[in-house]
Protein backbone atom coordinates (compact mmCIF):
# COMPACT_ATOMS: atom_id res chain seq x y z
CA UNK A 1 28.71 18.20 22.92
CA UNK A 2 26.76 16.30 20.27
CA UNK A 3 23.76 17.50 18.71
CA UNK A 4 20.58 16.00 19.79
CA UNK A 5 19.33 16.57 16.73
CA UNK A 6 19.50 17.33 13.21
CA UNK A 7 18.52 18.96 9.87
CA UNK A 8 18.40 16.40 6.97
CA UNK A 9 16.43 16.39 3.98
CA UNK A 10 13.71 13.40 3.71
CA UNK A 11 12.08 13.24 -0.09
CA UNK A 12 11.72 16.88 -0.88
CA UNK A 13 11.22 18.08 2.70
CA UNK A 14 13.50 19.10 4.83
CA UNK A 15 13.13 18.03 8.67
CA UNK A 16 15.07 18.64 12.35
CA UNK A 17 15.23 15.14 13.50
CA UNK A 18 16.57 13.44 16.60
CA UNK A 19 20.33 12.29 15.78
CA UNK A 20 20.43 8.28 15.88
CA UNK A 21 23.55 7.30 17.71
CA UNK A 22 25.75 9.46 15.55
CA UNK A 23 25.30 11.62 13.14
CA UNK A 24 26.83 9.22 10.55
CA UNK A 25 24.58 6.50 11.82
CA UNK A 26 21.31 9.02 11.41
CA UNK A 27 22.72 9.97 7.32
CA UNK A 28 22.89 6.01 6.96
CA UNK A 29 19.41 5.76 8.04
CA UNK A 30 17.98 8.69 6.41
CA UNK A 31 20.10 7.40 3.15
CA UNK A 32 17.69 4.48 3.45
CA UNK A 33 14.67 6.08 4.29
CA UNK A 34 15.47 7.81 0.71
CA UNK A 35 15.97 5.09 -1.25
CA UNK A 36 13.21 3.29 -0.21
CA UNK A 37 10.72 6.37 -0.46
CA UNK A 38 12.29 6.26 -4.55
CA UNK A 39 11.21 2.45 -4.90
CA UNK A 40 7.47 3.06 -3.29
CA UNK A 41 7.70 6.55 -5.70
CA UNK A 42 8.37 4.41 -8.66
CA UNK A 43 6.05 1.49 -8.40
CA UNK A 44 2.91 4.36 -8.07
CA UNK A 45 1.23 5.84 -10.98
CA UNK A 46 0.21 8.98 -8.73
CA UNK A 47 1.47 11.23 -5.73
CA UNK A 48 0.46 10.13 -2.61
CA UNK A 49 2.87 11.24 -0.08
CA UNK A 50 1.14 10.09 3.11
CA UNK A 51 0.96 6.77 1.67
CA UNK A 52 4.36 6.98 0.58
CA UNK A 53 5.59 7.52 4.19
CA UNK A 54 3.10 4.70 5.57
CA UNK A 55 4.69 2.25 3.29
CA UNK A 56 7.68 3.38 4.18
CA UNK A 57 7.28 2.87 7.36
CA UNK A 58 5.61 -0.66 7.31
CA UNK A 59 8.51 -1.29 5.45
CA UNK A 60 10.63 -0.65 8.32
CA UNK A 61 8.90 -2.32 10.86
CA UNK A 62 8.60 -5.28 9.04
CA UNK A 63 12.41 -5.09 8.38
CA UNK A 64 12.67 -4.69 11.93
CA UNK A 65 10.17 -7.25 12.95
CA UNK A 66 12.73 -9.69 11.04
CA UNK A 67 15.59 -8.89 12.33
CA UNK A 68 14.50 -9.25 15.91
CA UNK A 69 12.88 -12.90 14.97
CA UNK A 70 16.87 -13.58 13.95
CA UNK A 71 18.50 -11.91 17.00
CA UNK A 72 15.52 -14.27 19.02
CA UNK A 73 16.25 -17.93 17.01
CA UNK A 74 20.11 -16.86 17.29
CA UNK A 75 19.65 -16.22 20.97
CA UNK A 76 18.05 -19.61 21.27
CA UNK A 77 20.39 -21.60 19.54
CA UNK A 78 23.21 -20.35 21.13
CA UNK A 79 21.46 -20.64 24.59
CA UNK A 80 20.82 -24.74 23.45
CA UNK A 81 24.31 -24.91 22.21
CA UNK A 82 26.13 -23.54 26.17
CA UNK A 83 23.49 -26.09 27.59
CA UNK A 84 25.12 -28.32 25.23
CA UNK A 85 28.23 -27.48 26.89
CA UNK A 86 27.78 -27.57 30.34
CA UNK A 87 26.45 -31.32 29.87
CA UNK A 88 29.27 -32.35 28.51
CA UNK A 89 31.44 -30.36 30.90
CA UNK A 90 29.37 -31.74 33.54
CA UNK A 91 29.51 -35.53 32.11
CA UNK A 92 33.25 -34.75 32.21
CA UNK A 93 33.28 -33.83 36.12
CA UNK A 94 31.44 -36.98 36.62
CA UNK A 95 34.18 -39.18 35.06
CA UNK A 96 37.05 -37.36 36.23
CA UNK A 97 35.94 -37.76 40.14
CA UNK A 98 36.77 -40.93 41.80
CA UNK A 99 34.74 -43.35 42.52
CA UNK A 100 33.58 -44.26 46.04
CA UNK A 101 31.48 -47.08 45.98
CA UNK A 102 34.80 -49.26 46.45
């Protein structure tokens, strides 16, 4: 049975958190979480760790926010392009039928 969750270490602390998919997929994400807590680290002249997590996390949602605008324009487009289709299947149909106003 797979955990449901898991000890990893997050900045300096170390945490039991819920296991994302797999436990791979929660190291990849955790990975992240690290590297982006060492950018915000970097670009701050002082400790803050609570800020540090917030923009973090903003970071996150905003990636987040993104990538569902993408999966929602890609979703669009392909929903115009299979109407697309079916018009010209349909057009097709139309031609292919005989005609009975003879």
């Amino acid at each position: 049975m797979k955990p449901v969750t898991m000890e990893v270490k997050i900045g300096r602390v170390s945490l039991q958190i819920p296991v994302y998919g797999t436990e791979d997929a929660t190291l990849r994400i955790v990975h992240e979480l690290n590297e982006r807590l060492k950018r915000v680290e970097a670009e701050s002249d002082r400790i803050d760790t609570q800020a540090f997590a917030l923009k973090v996390a903003a970071s996150f949602a905003a990636e987040a926010d993104d990538l569902r605008e993408q999966a929602d324009q890609e979703k669009r487009e392909l929903l115009l392009a299979l109407h697309r289709v079916s018009e010209s299947l349909r057009a097709l149909l139309r031609q292919a039928q005989p005609n009975d106003s003879r």
